[in-house]
C-alpha atoms as a PDB file:
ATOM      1  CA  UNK A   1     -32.567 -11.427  13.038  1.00  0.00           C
ATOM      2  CA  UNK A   2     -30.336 -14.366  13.241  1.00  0.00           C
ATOM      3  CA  UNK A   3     -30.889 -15.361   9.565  1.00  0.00           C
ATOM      4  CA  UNK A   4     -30.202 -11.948   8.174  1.00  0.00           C
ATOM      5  CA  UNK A   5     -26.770 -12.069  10.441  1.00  0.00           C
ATOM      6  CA  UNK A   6     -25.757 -15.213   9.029  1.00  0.00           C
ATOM      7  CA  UNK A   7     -26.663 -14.392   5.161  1.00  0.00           C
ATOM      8  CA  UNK A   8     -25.057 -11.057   5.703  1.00  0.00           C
ATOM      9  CA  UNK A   9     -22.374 -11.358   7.528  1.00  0.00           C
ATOM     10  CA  UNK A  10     -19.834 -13.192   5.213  1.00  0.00           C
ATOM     11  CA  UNK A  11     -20.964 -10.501   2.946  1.00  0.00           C
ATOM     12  CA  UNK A  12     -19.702  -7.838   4.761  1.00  0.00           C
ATOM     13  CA  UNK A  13     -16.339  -9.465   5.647  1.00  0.00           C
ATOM     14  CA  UNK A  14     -16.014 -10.086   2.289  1.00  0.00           C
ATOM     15  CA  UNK A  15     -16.310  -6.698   1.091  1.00  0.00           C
ATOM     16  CA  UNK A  16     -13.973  -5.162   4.132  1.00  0.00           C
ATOM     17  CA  UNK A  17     -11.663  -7.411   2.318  1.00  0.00           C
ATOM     18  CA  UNK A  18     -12.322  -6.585  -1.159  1.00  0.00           C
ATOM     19  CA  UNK A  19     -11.979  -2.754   0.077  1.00  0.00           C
ATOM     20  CA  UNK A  20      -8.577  -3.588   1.825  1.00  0.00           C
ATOM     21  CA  UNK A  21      -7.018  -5.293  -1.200  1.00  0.00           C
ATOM     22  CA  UNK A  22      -8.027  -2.070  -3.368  1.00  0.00           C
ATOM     23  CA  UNK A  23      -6.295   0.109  -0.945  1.00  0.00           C
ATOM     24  CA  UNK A  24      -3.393  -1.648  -1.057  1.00  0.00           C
ATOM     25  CA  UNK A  25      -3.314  -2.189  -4.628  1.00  0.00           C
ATOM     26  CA  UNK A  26      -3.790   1.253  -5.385  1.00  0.00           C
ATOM     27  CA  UNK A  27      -0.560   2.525  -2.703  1.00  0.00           C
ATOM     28  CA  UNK A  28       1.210   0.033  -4.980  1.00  0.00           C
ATOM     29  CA  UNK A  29       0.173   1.680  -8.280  1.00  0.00           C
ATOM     30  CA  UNK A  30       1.235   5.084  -6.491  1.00  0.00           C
ATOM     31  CA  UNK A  31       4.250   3.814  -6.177  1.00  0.00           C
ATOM     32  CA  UNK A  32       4.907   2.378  -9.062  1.00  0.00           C
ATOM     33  CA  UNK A  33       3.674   5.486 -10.872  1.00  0.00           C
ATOM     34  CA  UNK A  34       5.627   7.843  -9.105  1.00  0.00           C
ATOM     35  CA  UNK A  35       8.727   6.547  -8.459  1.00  0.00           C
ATOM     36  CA  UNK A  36       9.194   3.785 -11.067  1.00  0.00           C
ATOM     37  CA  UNK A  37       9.245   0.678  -8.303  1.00  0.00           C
ATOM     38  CA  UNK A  38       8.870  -2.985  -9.239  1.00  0.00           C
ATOM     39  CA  UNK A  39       5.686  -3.972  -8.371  1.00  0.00           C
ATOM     40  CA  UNK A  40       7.058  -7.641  -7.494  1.00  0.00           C
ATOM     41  CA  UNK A  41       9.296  -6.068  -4.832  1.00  0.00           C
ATOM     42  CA  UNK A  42       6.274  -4.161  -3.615  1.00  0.00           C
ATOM     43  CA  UNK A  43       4.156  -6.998  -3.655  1.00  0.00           C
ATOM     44  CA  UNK A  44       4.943  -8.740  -0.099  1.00  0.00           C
ATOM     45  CA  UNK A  45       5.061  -5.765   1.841  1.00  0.00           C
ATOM     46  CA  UNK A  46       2.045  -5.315   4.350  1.00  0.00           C
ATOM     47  CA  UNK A  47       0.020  -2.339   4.202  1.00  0.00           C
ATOM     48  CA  UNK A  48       1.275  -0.907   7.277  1.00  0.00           C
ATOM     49  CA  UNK A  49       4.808  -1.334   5.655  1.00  0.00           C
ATOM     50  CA  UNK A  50       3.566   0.346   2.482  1.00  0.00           C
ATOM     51  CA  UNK A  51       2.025   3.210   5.017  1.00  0.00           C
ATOM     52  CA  UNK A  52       5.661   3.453   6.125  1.00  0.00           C
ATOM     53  CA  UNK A  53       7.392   3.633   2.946  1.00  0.00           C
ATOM     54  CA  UNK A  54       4.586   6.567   1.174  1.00  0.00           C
ATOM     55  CA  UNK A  55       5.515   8.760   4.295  1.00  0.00           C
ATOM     56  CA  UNK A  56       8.923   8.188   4.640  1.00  0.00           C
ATOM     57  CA  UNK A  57       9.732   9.149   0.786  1.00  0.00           C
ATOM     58  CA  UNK A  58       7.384  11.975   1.257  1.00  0.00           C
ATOM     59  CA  UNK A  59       9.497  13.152   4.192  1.00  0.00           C
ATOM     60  CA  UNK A  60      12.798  13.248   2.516  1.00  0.00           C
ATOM     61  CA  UNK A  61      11.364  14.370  -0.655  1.00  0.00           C
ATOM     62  CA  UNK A  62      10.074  17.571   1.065  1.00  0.00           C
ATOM     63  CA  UNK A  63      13.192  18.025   3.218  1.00  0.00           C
ATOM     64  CA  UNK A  64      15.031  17.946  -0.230  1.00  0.00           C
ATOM     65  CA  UNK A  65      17.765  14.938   0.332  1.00  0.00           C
ATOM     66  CA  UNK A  66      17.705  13.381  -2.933  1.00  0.00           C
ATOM     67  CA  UNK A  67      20.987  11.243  -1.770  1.00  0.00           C
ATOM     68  CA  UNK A  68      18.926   9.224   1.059  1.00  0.00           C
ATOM     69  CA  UNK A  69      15.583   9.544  -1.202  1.00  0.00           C
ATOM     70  CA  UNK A  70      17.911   7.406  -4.136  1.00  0.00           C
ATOM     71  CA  UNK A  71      19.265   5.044  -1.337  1.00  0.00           C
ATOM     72  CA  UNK A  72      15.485   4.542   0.162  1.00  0.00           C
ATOM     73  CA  UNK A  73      14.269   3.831  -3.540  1.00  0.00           C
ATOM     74  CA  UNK A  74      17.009   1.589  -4.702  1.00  0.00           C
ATOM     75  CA  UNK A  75      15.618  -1.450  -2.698  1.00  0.00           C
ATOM     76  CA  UNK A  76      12.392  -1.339  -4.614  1.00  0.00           C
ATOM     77  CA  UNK A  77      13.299  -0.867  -8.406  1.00  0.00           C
END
């Protein structure tokens, strides 16, 4: 049992990390997609950061503001 944890295990950390890169790469293409961002500006902002960003363009874009929406995006093209 102790072999097949050692084989296996750098394995599995390997692909939680292989999965976590993909999820972040693909909020970047999102955003790059959708609202024209740079993806070098995008590029050193955590996850949780990017989390942040997706929901807080999502909340002015449904409350309509497209003032603060223009201001938020600025920083990023």
């Amino acid at each position: 049992m102790s072999l097949f944890l050692l084989l296996f295990s750098p394995l599995l950390f390997g692909l939680y990390w292989l999965i976590r890169y993909q999820i972040h790469q693909a909020r970047i293409r999102s955003l790059v997609d959708q609202y024209g961002f740079s993806k070098d500006k995008l590029r050193p902002l955590k996850s949780a950061q990017l989390q942040k960003l997706i929901s807080e363009l999502d909340d002015l874009r449904s409350a309509n503001q497209p003032f603060e929406l223009e201001a938020l995006a600025k920083k990023y093209r």
